[in-house]
PDB file of N, CA and C in Angstrom:
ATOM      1  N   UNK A   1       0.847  -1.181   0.000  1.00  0.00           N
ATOM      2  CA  UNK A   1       0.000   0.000   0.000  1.00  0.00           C
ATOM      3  C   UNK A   1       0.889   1.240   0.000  1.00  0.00           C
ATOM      4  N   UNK A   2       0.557   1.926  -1.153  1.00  0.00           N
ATOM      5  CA  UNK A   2       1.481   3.606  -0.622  1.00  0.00           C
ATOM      6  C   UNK A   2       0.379   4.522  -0.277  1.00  0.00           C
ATOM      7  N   UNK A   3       1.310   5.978  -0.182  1.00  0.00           N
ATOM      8  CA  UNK A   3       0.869   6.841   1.255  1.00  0.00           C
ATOM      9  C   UNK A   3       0.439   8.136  -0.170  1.00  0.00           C
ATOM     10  N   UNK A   4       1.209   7.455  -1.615  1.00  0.00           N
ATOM     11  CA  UNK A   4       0.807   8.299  -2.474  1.00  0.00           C
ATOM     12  C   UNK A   4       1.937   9.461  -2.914  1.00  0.00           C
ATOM     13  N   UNK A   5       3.181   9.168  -2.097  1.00  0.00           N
ATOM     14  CA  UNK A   5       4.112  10.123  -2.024  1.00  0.00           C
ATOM     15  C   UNK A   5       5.525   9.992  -3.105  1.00  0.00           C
ATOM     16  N   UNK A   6       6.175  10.679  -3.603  1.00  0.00           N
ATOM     17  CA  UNK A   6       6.346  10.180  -5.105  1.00  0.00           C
ATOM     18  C   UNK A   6       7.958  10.996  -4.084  1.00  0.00           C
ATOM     19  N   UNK A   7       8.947   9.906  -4.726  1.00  0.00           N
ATOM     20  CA  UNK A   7      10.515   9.777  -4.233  1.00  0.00           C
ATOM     21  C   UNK A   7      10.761   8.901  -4.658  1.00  0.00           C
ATOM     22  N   UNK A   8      12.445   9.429  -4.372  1.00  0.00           N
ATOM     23  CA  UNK A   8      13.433   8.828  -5.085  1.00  0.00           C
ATOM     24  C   UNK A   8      14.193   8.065  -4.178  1.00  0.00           C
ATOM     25  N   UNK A   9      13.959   6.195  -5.106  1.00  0.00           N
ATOM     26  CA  UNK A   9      14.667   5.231  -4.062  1.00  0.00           C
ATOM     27  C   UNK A   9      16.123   4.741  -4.309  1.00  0.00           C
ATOM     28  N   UNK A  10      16.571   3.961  -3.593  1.00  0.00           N
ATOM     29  CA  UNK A  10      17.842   3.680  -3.513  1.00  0.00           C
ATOM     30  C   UNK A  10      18.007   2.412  -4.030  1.00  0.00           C
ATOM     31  N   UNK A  11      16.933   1.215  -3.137  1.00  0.00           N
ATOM     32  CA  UNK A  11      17.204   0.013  -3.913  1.00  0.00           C
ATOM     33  C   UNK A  11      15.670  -0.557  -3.088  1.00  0.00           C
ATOM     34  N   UNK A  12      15.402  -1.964  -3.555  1.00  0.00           N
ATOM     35  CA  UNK A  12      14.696  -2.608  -3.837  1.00  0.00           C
ATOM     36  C   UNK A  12      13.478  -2.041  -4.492  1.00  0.00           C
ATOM     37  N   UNK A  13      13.479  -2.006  -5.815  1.00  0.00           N
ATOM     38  CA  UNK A  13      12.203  -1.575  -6.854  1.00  0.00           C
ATOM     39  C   UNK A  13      10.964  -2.049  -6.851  1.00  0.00           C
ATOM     40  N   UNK A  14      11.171  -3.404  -5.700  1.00  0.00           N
ATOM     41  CA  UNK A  14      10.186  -4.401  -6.571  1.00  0.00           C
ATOM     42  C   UNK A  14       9.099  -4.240  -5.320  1.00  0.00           C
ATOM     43  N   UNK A  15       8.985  -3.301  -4.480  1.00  0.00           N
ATOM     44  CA  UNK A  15       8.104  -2.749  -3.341  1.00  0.00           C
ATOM     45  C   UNK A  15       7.544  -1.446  -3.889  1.00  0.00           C
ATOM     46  N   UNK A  16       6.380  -1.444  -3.650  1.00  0.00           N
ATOM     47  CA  UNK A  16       5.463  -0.111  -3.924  1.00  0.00           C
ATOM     48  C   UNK A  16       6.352   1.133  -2.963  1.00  0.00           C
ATOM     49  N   UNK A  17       6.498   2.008  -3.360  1.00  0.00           N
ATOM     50  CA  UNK A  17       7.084   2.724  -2.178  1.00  0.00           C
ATOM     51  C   UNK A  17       6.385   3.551  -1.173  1.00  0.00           C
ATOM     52  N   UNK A  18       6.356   3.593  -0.128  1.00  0.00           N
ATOM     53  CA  UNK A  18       5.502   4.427   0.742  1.00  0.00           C
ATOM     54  C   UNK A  18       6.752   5.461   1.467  1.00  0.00           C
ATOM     55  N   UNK A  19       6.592   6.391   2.127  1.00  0.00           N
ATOM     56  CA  UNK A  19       7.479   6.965   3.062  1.00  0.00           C
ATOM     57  C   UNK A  19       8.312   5.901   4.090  1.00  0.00           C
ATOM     58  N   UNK A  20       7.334   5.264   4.705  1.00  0.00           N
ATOM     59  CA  UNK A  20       8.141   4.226   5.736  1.00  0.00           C
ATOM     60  C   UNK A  20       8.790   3.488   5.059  1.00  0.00           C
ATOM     61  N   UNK A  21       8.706   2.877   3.577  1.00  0.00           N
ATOM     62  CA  UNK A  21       9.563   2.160   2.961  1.00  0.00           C
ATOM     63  C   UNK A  21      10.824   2.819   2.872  1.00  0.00           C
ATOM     64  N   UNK A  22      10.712   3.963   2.086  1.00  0.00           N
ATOM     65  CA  UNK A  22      11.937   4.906   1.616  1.00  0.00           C
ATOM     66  C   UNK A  22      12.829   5.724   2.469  1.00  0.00           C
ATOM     67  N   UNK A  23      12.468   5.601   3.735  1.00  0.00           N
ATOM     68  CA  UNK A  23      12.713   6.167   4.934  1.00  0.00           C
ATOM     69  C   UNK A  23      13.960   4.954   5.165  1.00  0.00           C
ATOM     70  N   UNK A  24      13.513   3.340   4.892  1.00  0.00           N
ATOM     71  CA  UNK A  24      14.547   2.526   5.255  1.00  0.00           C
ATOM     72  C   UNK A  24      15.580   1.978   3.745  1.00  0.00           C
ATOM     73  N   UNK A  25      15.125   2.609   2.676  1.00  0.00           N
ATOM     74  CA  UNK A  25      15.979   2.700   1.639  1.00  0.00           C
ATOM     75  C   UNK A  25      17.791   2.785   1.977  1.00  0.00           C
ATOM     76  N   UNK A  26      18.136   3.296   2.560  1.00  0.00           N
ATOM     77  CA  UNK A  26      19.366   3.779   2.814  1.00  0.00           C
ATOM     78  C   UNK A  26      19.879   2.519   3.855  1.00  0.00           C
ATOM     79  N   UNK A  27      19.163   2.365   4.488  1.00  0.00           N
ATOM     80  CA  UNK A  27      19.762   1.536   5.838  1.00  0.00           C
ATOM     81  C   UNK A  27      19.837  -0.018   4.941  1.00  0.00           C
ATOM     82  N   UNK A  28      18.878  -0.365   4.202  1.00  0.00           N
ATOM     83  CA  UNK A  28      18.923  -1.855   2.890  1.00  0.00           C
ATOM     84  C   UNK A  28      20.482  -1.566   2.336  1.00  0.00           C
ATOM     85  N   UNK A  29      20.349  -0.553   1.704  1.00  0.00           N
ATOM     86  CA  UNK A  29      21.657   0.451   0.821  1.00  0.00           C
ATOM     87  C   UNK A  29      22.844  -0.423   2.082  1.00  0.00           C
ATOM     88  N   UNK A  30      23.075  -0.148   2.698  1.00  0.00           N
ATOM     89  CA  UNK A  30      23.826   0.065   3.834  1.00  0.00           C
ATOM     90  C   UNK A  30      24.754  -1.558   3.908  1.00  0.00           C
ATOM     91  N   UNK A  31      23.245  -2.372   4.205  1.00  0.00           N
ATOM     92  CA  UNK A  31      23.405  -3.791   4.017  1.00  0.00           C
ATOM     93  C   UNK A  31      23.737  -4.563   2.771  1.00  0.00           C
ATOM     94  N   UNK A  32      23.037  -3.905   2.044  1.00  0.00           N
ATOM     95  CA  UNK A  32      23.586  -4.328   0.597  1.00  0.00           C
ATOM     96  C   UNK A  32      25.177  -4.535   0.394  1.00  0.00           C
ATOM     97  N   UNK A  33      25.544  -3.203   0.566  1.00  0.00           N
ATOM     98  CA  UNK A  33      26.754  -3.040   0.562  1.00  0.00           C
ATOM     99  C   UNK A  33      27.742  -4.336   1.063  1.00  0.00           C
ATOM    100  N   UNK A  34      27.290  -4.681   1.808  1.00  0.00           N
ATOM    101  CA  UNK A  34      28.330  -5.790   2.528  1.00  0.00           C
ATOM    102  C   UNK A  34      27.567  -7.834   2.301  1.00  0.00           C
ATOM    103  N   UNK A  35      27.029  -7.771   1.335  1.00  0.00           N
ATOM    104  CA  UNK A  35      25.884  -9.336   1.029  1.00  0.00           C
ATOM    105  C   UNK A  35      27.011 -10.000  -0.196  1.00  0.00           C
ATOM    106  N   UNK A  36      27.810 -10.944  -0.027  1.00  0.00           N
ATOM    107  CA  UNK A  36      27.997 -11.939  -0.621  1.00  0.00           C
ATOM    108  C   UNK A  36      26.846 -12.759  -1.795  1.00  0.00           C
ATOM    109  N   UNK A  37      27.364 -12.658  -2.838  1.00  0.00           N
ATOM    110  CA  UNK A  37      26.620 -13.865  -3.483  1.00  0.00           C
ATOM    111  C   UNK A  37      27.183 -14.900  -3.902  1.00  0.00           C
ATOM    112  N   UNK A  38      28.537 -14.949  -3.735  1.00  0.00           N
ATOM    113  CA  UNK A  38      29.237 -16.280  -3.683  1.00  0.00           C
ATOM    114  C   UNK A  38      30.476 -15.549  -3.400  1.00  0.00           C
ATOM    115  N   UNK A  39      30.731 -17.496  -3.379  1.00  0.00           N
ATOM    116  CA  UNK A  39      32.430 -16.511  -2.117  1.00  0.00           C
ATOM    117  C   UNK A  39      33.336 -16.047  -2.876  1.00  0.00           C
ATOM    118  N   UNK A  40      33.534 -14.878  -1.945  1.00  0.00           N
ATOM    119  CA  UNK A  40      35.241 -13.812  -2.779  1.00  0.00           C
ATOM    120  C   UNK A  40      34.691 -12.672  -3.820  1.00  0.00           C
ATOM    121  N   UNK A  41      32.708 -13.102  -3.968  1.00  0.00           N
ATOM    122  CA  UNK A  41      32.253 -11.578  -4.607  1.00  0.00           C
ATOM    123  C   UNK A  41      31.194 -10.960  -4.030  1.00  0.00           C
ATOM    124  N   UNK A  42      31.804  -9.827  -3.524  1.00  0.00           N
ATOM    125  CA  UNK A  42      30.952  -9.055  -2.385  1.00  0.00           C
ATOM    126  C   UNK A  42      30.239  -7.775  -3.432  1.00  0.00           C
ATOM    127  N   UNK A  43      28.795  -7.427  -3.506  1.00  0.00           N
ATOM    128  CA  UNK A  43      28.268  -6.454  -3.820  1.00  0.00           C
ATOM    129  C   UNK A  43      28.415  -5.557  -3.568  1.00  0.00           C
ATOM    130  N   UNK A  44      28.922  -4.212  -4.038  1.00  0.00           N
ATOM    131  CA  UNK A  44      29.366  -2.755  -3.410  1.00  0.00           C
ATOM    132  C   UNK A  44      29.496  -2.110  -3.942  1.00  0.00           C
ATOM    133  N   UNK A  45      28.187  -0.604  -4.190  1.00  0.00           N
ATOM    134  CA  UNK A  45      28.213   0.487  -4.923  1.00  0.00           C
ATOM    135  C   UNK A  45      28.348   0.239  -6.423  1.00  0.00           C
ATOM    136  N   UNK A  46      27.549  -1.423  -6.388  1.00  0.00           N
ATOM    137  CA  UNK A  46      27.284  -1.663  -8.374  1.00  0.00           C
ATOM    138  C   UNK A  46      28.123  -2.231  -8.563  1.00  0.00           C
ATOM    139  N   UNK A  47      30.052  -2.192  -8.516  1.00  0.00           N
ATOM    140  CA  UNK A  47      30.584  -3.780  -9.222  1.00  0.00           C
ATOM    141  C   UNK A  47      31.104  -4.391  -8.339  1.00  0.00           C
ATOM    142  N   UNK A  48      31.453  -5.244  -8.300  1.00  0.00           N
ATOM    143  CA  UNK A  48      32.026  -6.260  -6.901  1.00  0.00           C
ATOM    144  C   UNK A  48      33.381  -6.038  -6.368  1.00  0.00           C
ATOM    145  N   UNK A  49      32.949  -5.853  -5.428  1.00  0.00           N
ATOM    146  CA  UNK A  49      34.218  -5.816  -4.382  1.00  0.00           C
ATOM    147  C   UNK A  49      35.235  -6.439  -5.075  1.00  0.00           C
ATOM    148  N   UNK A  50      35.554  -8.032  -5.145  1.00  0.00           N
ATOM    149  CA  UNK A  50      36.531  -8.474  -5.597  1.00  0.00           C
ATOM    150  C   UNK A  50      36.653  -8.044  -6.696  1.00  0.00           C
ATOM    151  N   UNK A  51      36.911  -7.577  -7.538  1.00  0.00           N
ATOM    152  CA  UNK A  51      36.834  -6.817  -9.191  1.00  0.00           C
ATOM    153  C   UNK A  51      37.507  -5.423  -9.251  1.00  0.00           C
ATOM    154  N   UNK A  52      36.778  -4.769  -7.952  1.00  0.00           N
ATOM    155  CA  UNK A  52      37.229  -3.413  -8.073  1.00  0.00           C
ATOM    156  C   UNK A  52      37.659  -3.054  -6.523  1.00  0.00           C
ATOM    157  N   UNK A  53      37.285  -2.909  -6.049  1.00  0.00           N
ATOM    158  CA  UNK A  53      37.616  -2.283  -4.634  1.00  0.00           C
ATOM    159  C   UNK A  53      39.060  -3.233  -4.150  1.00  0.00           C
ATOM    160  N   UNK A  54      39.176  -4.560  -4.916  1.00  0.00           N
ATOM    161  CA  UNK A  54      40.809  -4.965  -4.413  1.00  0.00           C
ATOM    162  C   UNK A  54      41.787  -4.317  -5.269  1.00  0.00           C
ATOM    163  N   UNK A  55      41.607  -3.762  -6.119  1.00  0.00           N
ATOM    164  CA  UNK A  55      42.400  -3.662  -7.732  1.00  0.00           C
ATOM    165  C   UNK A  55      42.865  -4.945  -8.419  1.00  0.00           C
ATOM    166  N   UNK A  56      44.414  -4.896  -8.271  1.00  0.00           N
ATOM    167  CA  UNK A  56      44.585  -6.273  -8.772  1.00  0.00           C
ATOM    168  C   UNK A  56      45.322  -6.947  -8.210  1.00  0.00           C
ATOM    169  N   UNK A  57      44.596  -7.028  -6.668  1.00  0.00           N
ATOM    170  CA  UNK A  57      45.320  -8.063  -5.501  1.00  0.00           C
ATOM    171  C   UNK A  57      44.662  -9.072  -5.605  1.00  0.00           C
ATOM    172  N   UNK A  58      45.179 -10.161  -6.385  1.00  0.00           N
ATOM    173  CA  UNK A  58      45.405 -11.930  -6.221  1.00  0.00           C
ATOM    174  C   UNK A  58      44.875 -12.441  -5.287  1.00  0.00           C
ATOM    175  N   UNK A  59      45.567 -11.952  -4.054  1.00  0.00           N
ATOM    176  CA  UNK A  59      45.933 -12.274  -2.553  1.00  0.00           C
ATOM    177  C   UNK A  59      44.198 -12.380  -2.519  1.00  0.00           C
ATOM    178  N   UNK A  60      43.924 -10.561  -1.883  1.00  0.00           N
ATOM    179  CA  UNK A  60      42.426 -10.869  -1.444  1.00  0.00           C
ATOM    180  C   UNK A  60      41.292 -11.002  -2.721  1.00  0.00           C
ATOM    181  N   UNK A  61      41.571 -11.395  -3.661  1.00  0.00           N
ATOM    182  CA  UNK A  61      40.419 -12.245  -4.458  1.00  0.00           C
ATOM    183  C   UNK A  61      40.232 -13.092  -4.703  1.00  0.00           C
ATOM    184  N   UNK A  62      41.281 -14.433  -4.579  1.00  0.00           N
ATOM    185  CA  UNK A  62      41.518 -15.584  -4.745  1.00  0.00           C
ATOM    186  C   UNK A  62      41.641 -16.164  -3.218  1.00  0.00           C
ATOM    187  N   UNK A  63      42.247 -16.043  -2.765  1.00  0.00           N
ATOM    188  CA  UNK A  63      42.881 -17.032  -1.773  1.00  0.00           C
ATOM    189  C   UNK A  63      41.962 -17.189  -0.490  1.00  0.00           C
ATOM    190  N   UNK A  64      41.222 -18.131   0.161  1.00  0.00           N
ATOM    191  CA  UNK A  64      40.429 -18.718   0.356  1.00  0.00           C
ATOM    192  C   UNK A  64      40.308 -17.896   1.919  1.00  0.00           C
ATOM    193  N   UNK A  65      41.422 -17.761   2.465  1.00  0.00           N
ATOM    194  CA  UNK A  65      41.611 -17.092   3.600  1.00  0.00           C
ATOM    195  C   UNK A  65      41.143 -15.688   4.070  1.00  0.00           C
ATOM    196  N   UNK A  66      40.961 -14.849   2.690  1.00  0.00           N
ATOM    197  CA  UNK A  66      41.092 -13.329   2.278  1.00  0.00           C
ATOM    198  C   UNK A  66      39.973 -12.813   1.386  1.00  0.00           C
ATOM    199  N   UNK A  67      39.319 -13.919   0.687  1.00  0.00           N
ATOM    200  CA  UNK A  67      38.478 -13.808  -0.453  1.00  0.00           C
ATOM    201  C   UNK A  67      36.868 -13.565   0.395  1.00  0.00           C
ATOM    202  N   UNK A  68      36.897 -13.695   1.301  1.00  0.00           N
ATOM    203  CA  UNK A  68      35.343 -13.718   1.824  1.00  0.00           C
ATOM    204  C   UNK A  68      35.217 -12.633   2.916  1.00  0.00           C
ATOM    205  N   UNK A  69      36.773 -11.598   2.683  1.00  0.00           N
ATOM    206  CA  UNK A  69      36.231 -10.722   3.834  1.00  0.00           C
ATOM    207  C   UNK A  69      36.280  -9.227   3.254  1.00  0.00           C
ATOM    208  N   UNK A  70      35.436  -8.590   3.791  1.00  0.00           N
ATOM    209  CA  UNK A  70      34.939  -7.737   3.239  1.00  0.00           C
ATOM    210  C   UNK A  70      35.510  -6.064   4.130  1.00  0.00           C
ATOM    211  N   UNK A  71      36.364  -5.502   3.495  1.00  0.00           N
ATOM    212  CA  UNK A  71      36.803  -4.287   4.027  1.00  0.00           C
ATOM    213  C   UNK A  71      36.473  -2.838   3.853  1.00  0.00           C
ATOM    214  N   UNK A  72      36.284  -2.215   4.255  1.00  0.00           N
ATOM    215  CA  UNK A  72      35.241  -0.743   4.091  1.00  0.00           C
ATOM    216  C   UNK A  72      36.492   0.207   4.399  1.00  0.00           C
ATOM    217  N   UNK A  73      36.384   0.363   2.584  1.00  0.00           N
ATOM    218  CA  UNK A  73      37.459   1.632   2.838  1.00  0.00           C
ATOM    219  C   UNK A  73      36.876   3.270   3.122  1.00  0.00           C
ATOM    220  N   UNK A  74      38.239   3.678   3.483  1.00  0.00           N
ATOM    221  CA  UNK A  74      37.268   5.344   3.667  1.00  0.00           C
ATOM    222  C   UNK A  74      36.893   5.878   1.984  1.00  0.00           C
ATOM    223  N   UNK A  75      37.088   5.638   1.430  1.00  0.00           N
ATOM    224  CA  UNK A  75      36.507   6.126   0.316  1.00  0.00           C
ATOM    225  C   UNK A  75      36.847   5.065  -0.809  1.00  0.00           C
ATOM    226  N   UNK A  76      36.055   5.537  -2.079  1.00  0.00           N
ATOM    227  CA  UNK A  76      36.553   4.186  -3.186  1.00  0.00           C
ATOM    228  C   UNK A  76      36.597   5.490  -4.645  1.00  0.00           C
ATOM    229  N   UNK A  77      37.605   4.902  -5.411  1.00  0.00           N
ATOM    230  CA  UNK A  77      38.197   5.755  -7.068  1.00  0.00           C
ATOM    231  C   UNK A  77      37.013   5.957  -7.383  1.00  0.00           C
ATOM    232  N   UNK A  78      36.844   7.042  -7.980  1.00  0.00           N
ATOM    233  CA  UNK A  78      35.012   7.607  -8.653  1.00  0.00           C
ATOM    234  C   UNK A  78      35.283   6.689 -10.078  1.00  0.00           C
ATOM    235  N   UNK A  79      36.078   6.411 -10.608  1.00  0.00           N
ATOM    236  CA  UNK A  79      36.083   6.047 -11.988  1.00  0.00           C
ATOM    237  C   UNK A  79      36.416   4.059 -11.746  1.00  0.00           C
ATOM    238  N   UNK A  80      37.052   3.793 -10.698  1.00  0.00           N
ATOM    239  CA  UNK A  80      37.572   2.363 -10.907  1.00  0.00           C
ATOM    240  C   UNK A  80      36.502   1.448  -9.968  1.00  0.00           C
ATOM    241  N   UNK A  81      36.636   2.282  -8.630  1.00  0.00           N
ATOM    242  CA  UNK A  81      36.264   1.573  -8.139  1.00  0.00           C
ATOM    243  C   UNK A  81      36.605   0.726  -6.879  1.00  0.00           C
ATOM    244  N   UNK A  82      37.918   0.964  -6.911  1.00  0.00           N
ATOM    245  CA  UNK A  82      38.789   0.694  -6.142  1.00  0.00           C
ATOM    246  C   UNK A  82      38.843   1.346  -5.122  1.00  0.00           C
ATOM    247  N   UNK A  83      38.915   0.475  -3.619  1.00  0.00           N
ATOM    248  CA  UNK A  83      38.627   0.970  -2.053  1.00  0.00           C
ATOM    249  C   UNK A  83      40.343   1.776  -1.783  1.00  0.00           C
ATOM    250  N   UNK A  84      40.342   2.847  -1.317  1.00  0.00           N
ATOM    251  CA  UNK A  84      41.311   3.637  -1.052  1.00  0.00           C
ATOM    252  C   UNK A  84      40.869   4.033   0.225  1.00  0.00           C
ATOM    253  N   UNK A  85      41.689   4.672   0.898  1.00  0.00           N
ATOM    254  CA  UNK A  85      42.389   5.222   2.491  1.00  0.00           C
ATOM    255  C   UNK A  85      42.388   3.892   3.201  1.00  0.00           C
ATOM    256  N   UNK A  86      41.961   4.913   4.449  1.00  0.00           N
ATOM    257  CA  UNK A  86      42.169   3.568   5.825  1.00  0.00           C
ATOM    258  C   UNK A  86      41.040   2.174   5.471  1.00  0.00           C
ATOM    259  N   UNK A  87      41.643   1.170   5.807  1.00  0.00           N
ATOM    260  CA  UNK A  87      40.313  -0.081   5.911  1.00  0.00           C
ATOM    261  C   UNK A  87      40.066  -0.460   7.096  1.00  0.00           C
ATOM    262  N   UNK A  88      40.581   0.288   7.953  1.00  0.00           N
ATOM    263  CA  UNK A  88      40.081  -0.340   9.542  1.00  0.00           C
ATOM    264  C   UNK A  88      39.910   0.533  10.395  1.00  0.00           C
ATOM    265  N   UNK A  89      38.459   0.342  10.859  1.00  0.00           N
ATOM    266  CA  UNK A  89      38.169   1.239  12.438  1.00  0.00           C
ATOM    267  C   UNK A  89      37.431   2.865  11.856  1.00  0.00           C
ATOM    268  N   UNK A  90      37.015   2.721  10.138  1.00  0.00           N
ATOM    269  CA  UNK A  90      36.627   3.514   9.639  1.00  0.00           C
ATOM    270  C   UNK A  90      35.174   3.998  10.060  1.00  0.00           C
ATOM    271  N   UNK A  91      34.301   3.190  11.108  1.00  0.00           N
ATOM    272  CA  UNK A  91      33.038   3.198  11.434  1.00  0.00           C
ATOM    273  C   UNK A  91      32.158   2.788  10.392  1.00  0.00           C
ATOM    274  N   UNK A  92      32.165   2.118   9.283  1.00  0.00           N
ATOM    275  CA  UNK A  92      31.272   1.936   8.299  1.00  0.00           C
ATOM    276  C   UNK A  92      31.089  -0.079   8.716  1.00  0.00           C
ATOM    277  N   UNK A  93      31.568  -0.437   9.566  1.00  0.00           N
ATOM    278  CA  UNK A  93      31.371  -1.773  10.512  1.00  0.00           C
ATOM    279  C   UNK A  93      30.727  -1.490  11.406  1.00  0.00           C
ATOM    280  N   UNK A  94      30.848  -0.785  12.239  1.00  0.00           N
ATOM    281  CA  UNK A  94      29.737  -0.311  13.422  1.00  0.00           C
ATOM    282  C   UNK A  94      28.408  -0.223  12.633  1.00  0.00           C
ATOM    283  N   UNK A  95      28.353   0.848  11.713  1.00  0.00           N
ATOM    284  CA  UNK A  95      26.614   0.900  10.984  1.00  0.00           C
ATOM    285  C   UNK A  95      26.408   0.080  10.614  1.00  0.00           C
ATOM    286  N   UNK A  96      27.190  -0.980   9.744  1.00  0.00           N
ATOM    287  CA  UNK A  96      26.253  -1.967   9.519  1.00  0.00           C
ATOM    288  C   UNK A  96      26.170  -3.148  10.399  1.00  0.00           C
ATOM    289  N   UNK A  97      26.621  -3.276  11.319  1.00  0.00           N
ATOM    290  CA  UNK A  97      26.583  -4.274  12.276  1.00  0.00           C
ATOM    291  C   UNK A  97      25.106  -3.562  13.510  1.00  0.00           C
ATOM    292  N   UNK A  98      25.308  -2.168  13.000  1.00  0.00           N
ATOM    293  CA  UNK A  98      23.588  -1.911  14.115  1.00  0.00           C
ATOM    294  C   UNK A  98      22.889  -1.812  12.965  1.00  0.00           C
ATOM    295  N   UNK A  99      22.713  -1.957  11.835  1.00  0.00           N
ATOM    296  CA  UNK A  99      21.921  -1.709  11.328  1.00  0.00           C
ATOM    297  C   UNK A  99      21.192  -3.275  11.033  1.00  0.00           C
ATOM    298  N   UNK A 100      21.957  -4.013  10.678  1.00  0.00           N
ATOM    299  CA  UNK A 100      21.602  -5.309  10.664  1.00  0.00           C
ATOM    300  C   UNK A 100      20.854  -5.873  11.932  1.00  0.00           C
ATOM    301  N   UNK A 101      21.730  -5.316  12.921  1.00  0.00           N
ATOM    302  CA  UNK A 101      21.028  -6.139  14.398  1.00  0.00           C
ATOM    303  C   UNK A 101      19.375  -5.059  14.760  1.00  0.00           C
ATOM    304  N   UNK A 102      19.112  -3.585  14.085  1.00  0.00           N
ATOM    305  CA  UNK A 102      17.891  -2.896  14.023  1.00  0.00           C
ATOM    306  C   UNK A 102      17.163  -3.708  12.666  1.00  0.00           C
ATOM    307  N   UNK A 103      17.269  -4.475  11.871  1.00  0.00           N
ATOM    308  CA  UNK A 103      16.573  -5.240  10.876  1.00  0.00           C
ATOM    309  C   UNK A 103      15.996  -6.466  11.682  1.00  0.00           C
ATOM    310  N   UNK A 104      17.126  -7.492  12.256  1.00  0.00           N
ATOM    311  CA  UNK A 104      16.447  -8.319  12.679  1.00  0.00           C
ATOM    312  C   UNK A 104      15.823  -8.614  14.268  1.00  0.00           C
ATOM    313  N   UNK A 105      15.148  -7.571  14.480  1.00  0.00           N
ATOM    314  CA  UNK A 105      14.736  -6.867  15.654  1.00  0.00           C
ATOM    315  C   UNK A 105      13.065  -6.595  14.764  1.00  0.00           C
ATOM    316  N   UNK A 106      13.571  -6.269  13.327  1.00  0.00           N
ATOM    317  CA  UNK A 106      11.964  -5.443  13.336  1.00  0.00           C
ATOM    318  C   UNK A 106      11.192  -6.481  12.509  1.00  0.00           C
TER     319      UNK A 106
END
């Protein structure tokens, strides 16, 4: 059911949108960001983590140890894609670790 209110969403299309939907647009966004669909390729900001955000480290795209973990850089190349600055203690683990634990709560 919508509320009739016409905005712009972030992700899942396939829901009518109401305010309370689009209100949690961002926080899905959030989670998205960090959802595996098979191991060593993580979804993030449209091309996969392993692809772009490693560049062309072997190490963490292949190797079984490294391939399934997922690092949140402070920022990523506007053109490549690739995760640049710090990867640790950046706070983008904290949000999605409450945001996930405020999902399966509601």
């Amino acid at each position: 059911m919508t509320d009739g209110t016409a905005v712009a969403r972030l992700v899942d299309t396939t829901v009518a949108p109401s305010v309370a939907h689009v209100a949690t647009d961002p926080e899905r966004a959030r989670i998205a960001e960090g959802t595996a669909d098979q191991p060593g390729r993580w979804w993030a900001f449209g091309p996969y983590v392993s692809e772009r955000a490693w560049g062309s480290s072997a190490l963490f795209q292949e190797d079984p140890a490294w391939r399934d973990e997922l690092l949140f850089h402070e920022y990523f190349h506007a053109e490549t894609g690739e995760g640049l600055g710090a990867s640790h203690q950046t706070g983008w683990t904290a949000l999605v670790a409450a945001l996930v634990a405020d999902r399966a709560r509601s």
